[in-house]
N, C-alpha and C. Protein backbone atom coordinates (compact mmCIF):
# COMPACT_ATOMS: atom_id res chain seq x y z
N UNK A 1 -29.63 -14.28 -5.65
CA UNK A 1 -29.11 -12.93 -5.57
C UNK A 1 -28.94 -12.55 -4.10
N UNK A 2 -27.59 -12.29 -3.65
CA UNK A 2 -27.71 -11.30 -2.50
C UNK A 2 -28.44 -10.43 -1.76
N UNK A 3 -28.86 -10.24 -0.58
CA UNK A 3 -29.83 -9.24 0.07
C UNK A 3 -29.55 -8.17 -0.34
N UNK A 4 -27.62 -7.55 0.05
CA UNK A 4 -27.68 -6.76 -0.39
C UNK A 4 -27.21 -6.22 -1.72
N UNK A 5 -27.20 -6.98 -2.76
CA UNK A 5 -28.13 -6.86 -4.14
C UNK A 5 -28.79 -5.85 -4.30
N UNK A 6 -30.39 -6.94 -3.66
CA UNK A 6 -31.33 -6.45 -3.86
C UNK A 6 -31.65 -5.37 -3.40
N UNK A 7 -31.10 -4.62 -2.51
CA UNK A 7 -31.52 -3.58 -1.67
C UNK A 7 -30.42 -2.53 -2.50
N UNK A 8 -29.80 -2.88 -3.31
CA UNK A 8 -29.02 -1.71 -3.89
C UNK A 8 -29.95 -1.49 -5.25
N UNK A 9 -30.58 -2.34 -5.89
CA UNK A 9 -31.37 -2.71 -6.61
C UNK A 9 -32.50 -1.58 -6.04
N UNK A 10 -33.27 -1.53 -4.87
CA UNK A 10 -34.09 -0.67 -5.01
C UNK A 10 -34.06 0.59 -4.81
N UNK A 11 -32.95 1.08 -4.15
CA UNK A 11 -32.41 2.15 -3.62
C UNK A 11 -32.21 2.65 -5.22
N UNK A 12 -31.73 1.69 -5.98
CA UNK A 12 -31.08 2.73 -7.31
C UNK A 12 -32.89 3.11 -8.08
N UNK A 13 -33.73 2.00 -8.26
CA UNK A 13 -34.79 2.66 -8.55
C UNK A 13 -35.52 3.89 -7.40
N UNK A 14 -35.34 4.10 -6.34
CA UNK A 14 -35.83 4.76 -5.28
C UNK A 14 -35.27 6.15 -6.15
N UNK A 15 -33.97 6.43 -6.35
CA UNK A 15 -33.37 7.34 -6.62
C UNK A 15 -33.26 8.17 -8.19
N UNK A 16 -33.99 7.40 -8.87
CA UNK A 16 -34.30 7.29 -10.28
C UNK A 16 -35.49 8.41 -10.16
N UNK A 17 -36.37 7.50 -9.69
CA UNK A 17 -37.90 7.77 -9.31
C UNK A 17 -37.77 9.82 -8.71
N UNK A 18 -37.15 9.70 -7.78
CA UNK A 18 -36.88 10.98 -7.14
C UNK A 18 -35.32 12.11 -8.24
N UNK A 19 -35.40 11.58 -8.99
CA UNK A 19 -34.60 12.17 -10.24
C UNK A 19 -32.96 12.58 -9.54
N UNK A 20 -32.59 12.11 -8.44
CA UNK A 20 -31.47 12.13 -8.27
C UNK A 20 -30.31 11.35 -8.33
N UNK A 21 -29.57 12.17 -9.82
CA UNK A 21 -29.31 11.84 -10.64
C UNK A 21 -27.93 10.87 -10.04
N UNK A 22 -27.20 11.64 -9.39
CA UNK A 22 -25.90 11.34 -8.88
C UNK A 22 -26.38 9.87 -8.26
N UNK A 23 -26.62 9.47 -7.24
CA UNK A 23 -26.80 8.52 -6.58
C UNK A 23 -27.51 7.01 -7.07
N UNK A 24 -28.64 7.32 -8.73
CA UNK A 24 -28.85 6.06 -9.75
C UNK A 24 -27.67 5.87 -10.37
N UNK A 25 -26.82 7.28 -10.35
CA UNK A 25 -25.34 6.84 -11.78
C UNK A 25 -24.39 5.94 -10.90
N UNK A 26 -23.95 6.03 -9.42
CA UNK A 26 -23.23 5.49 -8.71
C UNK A 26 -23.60 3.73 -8.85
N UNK A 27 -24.94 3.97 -8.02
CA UNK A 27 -25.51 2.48 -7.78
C UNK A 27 -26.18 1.56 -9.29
N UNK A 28 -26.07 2.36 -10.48
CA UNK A 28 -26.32 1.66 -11.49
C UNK A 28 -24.75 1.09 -11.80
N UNK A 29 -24.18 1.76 -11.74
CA UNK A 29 -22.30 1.52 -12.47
C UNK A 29 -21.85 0.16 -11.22
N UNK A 30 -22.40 0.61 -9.90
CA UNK A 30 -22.36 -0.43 -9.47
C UNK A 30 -22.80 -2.11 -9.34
N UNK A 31 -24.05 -1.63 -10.04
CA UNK A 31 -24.71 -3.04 -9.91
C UNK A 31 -24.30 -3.61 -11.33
N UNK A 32 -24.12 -2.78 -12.27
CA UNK A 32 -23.05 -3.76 -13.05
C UNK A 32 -22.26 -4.28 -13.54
N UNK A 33 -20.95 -3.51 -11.86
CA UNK A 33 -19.71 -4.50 -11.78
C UNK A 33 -20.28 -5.48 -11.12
N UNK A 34 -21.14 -5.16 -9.88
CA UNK A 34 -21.09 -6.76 -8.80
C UNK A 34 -22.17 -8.16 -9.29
N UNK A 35 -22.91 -7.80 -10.29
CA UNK A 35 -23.77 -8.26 -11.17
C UNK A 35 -23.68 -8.04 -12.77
N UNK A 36 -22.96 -8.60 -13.41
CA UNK A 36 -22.82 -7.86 -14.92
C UNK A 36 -24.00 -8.52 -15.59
N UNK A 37 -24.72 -9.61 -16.08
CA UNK A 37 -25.60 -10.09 -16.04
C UNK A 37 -26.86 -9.76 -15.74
N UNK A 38 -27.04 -9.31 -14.22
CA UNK A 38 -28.29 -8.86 -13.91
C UNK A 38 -28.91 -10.05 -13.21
N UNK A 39 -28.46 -11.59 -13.43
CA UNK A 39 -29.18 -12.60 -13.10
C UNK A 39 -27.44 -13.76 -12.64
N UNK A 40 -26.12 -12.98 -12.00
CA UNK A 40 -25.49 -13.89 -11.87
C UNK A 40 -26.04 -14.07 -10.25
N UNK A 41 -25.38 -15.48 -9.34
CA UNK A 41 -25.76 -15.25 -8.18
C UNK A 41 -24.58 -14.97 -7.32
N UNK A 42 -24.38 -13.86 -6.18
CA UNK A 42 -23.61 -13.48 -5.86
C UNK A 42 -23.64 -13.35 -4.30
N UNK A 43 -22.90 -12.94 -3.59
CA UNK A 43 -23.08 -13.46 -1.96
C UNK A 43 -22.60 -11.94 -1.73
N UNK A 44 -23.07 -11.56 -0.53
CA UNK A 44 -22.94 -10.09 0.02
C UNK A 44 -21.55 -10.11 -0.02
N UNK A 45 -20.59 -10.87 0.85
CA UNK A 45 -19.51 -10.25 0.42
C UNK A 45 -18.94 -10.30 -1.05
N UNK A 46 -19.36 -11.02 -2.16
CA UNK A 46 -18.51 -10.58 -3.07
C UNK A 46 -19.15 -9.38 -3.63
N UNK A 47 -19.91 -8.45 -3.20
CA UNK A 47 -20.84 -7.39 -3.56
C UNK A 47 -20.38 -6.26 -2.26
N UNK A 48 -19.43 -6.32 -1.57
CA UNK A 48 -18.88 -5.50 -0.32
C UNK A 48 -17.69 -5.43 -0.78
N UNK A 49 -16.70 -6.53 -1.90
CA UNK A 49 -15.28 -6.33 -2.29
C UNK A 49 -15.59 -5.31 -3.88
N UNK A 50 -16.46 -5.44 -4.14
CA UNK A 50 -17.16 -4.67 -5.50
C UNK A 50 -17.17 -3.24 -4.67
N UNK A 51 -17.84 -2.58 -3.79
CA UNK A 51 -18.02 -1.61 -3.19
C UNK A 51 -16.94 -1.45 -2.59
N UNK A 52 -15.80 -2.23 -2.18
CA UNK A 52 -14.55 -1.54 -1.48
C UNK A 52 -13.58 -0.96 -2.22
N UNK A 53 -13.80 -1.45 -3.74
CA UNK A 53 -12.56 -1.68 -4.68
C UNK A 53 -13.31 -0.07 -5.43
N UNK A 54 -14.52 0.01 -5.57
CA UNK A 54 -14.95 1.88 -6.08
C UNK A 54 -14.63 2.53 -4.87
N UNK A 55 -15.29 2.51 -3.34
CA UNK A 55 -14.57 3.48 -2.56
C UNK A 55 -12.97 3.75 -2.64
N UNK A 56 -11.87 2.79 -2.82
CA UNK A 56 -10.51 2.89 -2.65
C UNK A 56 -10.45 4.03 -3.93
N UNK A 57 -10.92 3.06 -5.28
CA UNK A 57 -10.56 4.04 -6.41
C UNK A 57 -11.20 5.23 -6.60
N UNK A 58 -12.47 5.91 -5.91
CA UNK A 58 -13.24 7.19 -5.59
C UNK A 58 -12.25 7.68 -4.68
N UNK A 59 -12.01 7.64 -3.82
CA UNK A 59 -11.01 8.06 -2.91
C UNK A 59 -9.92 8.40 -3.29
N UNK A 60 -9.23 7.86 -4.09
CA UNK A 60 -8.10 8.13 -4.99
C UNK A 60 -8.58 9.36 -5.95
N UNK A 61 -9.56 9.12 -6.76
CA UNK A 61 -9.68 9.87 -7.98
C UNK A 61 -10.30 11.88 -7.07
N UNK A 62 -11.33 11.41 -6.36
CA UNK A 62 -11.14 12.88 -5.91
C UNK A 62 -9.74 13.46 -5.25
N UNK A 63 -9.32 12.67 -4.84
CA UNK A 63 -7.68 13.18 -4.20
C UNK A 63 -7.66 14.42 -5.26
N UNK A 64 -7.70 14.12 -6.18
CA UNK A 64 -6.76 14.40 -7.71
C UNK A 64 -7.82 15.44 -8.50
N UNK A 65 -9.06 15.59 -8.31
CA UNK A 65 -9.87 16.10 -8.47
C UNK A 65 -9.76 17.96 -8.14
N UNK A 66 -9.64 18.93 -8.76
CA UNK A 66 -9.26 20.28 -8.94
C UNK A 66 -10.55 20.77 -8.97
N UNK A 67 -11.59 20.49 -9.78
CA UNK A 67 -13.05 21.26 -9.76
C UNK A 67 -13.31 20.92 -8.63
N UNK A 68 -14.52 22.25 -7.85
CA UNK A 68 -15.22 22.10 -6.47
C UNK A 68 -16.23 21.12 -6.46
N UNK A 69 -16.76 21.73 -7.98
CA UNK A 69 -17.88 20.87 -8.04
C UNK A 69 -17.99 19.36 -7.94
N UNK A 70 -16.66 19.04 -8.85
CA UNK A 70 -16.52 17.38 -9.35
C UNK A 70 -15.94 17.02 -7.73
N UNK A 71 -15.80 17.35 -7.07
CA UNK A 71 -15.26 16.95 -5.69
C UNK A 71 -16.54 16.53 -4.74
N UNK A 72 -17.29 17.79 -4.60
CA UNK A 72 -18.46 17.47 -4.28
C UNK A 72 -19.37 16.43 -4.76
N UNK A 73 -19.24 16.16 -6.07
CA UNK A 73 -20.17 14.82 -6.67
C UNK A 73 -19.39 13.79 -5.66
N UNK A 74 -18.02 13.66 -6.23
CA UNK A 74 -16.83 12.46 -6.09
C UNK A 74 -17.49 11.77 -4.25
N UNK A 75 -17.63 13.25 -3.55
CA UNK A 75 -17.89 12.89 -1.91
C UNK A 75 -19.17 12.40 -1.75
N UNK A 76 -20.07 13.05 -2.74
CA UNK A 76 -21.45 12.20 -2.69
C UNK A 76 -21.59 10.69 -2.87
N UNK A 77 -20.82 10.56 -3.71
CA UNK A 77 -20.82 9.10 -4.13
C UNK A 77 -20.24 8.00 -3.31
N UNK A 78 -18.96 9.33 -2.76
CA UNK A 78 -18.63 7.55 -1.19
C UNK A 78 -19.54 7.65 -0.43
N UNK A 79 -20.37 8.68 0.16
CA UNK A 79 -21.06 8.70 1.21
C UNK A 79 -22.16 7.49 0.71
N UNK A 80 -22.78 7.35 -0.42
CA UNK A 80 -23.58 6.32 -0.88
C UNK A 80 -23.07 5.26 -0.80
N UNK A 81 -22.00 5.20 -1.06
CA UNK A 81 -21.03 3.82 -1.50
C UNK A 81 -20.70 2.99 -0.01
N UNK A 82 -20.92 3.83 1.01
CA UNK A 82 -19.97 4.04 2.29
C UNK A 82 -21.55 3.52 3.06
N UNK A 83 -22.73 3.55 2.62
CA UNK A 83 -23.73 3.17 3.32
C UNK A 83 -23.77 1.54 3.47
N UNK A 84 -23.13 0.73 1.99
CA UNK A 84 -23.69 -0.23 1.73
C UNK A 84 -22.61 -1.11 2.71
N UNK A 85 -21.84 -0.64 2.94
CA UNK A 85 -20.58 -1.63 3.96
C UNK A 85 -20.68 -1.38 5.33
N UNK A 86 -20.25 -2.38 6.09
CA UNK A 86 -20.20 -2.60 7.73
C UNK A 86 -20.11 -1.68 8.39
N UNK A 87 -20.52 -0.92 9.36
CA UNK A 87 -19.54 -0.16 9.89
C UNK A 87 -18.39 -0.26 10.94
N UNK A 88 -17.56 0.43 10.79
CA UNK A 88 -16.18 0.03 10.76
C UNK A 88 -15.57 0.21 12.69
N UNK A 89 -14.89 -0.70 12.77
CA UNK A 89 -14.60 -0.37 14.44
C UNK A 89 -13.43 0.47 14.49
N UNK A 90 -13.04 1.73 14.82
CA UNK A 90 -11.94 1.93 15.24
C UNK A 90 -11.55 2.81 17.23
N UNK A 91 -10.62 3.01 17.11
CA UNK A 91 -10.60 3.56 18.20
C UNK A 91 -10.33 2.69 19.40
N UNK A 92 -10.76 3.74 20.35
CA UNK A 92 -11.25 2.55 21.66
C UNK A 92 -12.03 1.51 21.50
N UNK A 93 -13.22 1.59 20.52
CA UNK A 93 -13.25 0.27 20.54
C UNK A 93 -12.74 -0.94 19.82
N UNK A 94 -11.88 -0.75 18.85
CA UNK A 94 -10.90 -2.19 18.48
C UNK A 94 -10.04 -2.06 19.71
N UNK A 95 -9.36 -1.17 19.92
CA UNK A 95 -8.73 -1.30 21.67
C UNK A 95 -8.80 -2.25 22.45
N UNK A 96 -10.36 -1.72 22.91
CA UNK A 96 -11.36 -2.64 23.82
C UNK A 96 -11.34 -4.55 23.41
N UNK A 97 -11.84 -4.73 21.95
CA UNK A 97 -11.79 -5.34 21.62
C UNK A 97 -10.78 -6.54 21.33
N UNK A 98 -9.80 -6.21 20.92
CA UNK A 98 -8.88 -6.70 21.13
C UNK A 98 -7.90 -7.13 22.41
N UNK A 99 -8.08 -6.43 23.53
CA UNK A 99 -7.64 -6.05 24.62
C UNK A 99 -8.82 -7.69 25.27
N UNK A 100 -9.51 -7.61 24.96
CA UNK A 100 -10.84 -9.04 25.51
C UNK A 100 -10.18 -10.13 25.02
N UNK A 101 -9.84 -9.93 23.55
CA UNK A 101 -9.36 -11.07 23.05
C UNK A 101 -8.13 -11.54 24.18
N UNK A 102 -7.16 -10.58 24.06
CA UNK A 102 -6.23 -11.05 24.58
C UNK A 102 -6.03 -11.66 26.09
N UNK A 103 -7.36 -10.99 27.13
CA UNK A 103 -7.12 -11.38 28.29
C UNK A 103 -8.60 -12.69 28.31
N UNK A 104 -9.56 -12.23 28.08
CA UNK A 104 -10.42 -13.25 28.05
C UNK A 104 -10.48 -14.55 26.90
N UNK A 105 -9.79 -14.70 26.01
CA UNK A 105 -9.88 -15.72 24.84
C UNK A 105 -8.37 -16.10 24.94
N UNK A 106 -7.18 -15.71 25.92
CA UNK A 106 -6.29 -16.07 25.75
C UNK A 106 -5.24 -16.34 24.55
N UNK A 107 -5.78 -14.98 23.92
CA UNK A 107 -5.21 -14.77 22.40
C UNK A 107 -3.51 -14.22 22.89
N UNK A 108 -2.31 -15.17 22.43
CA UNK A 108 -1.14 -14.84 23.33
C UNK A 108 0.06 -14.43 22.67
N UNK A 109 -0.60 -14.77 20.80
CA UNK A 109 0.28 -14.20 20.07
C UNK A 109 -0.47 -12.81 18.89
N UNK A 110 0.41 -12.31 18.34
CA UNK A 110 -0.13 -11.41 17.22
C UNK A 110 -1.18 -12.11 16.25
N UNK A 111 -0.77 -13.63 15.63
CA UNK A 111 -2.06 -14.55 15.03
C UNK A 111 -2.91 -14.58 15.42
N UNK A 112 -3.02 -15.35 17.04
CA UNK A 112 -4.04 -15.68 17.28
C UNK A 112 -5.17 -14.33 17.20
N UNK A 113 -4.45 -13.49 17.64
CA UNK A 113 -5.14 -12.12 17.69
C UNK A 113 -6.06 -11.52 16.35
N UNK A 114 -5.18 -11.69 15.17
CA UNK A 114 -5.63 -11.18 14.16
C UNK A 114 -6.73 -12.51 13.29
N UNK A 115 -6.20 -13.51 13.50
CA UNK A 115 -7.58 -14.44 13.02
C UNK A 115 -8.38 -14.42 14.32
N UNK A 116 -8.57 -14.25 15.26
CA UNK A 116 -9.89 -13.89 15.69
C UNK A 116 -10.78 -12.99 15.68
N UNK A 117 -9.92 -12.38 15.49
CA UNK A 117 -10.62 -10.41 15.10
C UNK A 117 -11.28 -10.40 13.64
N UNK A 118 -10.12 -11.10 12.47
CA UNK A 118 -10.73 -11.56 11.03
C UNK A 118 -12.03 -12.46 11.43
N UNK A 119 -12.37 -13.54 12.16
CA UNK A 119 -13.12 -14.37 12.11
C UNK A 119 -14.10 -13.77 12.34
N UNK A 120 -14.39 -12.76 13.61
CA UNK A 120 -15.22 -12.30 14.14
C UNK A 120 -16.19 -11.10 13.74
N UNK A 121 -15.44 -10.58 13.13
CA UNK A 121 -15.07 -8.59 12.39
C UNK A 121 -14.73 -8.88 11.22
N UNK A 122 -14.31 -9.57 10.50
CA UNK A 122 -13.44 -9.49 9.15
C UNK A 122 -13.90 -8.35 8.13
N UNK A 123 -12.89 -7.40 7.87
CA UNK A 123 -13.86 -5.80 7.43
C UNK A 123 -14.38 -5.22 7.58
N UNK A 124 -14.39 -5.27 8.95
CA UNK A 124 -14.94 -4.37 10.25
C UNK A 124 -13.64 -3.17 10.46
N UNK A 125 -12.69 -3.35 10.34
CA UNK A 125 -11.59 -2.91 11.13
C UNK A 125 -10.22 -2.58 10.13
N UNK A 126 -9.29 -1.54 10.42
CA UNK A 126 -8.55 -1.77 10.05
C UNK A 126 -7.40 -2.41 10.15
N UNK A 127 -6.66 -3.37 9.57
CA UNK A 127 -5.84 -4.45 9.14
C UNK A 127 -4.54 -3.62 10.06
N UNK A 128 -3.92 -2.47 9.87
CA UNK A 128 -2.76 -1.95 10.24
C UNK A 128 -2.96 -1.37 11.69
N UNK A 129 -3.86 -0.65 12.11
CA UNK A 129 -4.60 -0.33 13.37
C UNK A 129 -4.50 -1.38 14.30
N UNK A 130 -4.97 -2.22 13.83
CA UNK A 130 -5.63 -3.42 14.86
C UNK A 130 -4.36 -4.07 15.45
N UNK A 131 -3.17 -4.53 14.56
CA UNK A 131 -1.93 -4.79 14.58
C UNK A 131 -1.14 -4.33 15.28
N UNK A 132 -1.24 -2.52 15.28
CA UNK A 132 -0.56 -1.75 15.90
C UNK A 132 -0.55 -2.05 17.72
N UNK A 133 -1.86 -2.04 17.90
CA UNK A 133 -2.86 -2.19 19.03
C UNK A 133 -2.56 -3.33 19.34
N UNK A 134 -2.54 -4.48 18.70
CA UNK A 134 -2.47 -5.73 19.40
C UNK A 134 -0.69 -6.23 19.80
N UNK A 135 0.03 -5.83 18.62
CA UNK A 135 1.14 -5.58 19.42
C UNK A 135 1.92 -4.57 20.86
N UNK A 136 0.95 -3.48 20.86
CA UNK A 136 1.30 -2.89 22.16
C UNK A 136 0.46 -3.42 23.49
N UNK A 137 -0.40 -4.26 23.25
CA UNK A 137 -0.77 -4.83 24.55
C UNK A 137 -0.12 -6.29 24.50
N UNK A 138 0.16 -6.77 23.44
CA UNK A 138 1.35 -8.29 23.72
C UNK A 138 2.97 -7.50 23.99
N UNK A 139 2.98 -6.49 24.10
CA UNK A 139 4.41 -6.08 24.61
C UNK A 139 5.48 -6.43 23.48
N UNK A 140 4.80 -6.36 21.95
CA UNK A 140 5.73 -7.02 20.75
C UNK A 140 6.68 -5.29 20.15
């Protein structure tokens, strides 16, 4: 089983225990998409594409969401959901980052750029951002 599995595993009993309710219903529904079984064996990232694929579709569904209340749950639940994944580079620092690649790693095209950034970061970052960025310092 995955580390972080197991650590979603106790967090959901942590949250049981303390009767809050919202945050066992999230991480139970979760643990058995990324585990349906209970005993399959699974690797953090295929348990981070499980958690990306409810944030996208939470994200979507409060869009659409009219009650205050059900909005407020909907935001509780990414903020939980939103703990268990990387945190994410944007800004100046994929900038930065990329900007190294290109002068110190001699990254000279848009590829080389983006499989090193995947290799390094992979879901760290955003895919369209990073692109944007790496084409305005290759002058593309």
């Amino acid at each position: 089983m995955s580390d972080l599995l197991k650590q979603i595993k106790l967090d959901q009993v942590v949250a049981r225990k303390f009767s809050d309710t919202i945050t066992a219903g999230i991480l139970t529904t979760l643990l058995g998409e990324a585990s349906p079984s209970g005993k399959d064996t699974t690797t953090d990232a295929k348990v981070r594409a499980v958690i990306k694929k409810f944030v996208k579709n939470l994200n979507e569904t409060v869009c659409l969401m009219k009650n205050q209340d059900d909005i407020e749950i909907g935001l509780l639940e990414l903020a939980t959901l939103k703990e268990y994944l990387p945190k994410q580079i944007e800004g100046n620092a994929l900038e930065t980052l990329i900007n190294d690649l290109i002068i110190s790693d001699g990254c000279d095209n848009l590829g080389k750029v983006m499989k090193a950034l995947n290799g390094a970061f992979g879901g760290q970052f955003d895919g369209k951002e990073a692109s944007k960025i790496a084409k305005a310092h290759l002058g593309l």
